[in-house]
Protein backbone atom coordinates (compact mmCIF):
# COMPACT_ATOMS: atom_id res chain seq x y z
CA UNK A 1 -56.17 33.68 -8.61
CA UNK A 2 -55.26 30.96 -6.38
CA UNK A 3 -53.11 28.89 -8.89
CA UNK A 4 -51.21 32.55 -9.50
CA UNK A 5 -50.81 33.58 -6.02
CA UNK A 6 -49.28 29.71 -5.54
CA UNK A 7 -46.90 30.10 -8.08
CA UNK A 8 -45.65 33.69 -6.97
CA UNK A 9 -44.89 32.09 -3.22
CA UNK A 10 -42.81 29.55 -5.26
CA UNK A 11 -40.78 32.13 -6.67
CA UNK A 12 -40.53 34.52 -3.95
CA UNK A 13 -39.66 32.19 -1.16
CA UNK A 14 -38.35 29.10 -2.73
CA UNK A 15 -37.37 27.27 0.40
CA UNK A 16 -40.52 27.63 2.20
CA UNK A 17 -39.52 30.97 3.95
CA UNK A 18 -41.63 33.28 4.53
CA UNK A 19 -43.06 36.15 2.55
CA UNK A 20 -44.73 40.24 3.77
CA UNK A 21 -48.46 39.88 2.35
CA UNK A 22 -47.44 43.55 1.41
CA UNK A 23 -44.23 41.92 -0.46
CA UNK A 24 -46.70 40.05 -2.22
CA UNK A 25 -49.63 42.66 -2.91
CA UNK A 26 -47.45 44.75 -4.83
CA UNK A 27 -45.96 42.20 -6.78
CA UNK A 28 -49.38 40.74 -7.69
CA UNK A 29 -50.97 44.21 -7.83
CA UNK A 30 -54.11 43.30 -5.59
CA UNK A 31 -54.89 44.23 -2.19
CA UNK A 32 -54.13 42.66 1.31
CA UNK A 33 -57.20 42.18 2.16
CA UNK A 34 -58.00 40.40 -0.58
CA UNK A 35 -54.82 38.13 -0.56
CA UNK A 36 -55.75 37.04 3.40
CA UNK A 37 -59.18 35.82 2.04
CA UNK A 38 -57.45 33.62 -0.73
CA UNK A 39 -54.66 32.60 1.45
CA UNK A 40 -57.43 31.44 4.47
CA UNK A 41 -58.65 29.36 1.73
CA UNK A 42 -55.79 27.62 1.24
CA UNK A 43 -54.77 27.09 4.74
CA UNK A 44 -56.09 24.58 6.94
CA UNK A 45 -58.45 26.95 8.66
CA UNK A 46 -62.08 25.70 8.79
CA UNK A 47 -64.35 27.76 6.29
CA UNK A 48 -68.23 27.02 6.91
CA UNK A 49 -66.93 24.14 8.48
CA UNK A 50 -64.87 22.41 6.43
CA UNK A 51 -60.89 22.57 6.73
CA UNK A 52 -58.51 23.64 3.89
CA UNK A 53 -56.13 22.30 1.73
CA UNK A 54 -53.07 23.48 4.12
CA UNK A 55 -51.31 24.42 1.19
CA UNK A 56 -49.96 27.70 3.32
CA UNK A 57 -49.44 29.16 6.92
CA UNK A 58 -50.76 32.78 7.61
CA UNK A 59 -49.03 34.58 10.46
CA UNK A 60 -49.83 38.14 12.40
CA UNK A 61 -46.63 39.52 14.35
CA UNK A 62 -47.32 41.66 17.19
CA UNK A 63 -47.18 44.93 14.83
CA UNK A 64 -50.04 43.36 12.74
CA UNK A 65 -47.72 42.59 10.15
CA UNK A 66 -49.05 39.59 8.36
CA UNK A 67 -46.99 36.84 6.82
CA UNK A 68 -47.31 33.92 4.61
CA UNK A 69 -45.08 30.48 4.20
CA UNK A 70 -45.77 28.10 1.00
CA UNK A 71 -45.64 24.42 3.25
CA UNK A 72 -44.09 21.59 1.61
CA UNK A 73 -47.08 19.22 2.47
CA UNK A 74 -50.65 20.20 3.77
CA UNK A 75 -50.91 19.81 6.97
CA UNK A 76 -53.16 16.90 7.89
């Protein structure tokens, strides 16, 4: 799933911009909810205390609208 939802980001926002997790639900047919727990894992947030990859950047507007940018490096 990971590996998929990686390569959709690539294709979708190219540059590094960044993406609607509901943009990206319907084009992978699976649910939000589901995409934020994949996407945690690859962002550098700490899971059972270990930090991720930092592959990506999850964002929350002040709407709730959540967002998601493909980084070029992992943050370190």
């Amino acid at each position: 799933m990971q590996a998929e939802l990686l390569q959709v980001l690539r294709e979708l926002a190219p540059a590094g911009e960044t993406v609607a997790l509901t943009r990206l639900a319907k084009r992978l047919d699976e649910r939000v909810s589901v995409l934020l727990r994949e996407l945690t894992a690859l962002s550098d947030a700490r899971v059972g205390g270990v930090p991720g990859p930092g592959l990506v950047q999850l964002a929350c507007d002040d709407a709730g609208r959540w967002t998601v940018r493909l980084l070029a490096q992992p943050v370190q």
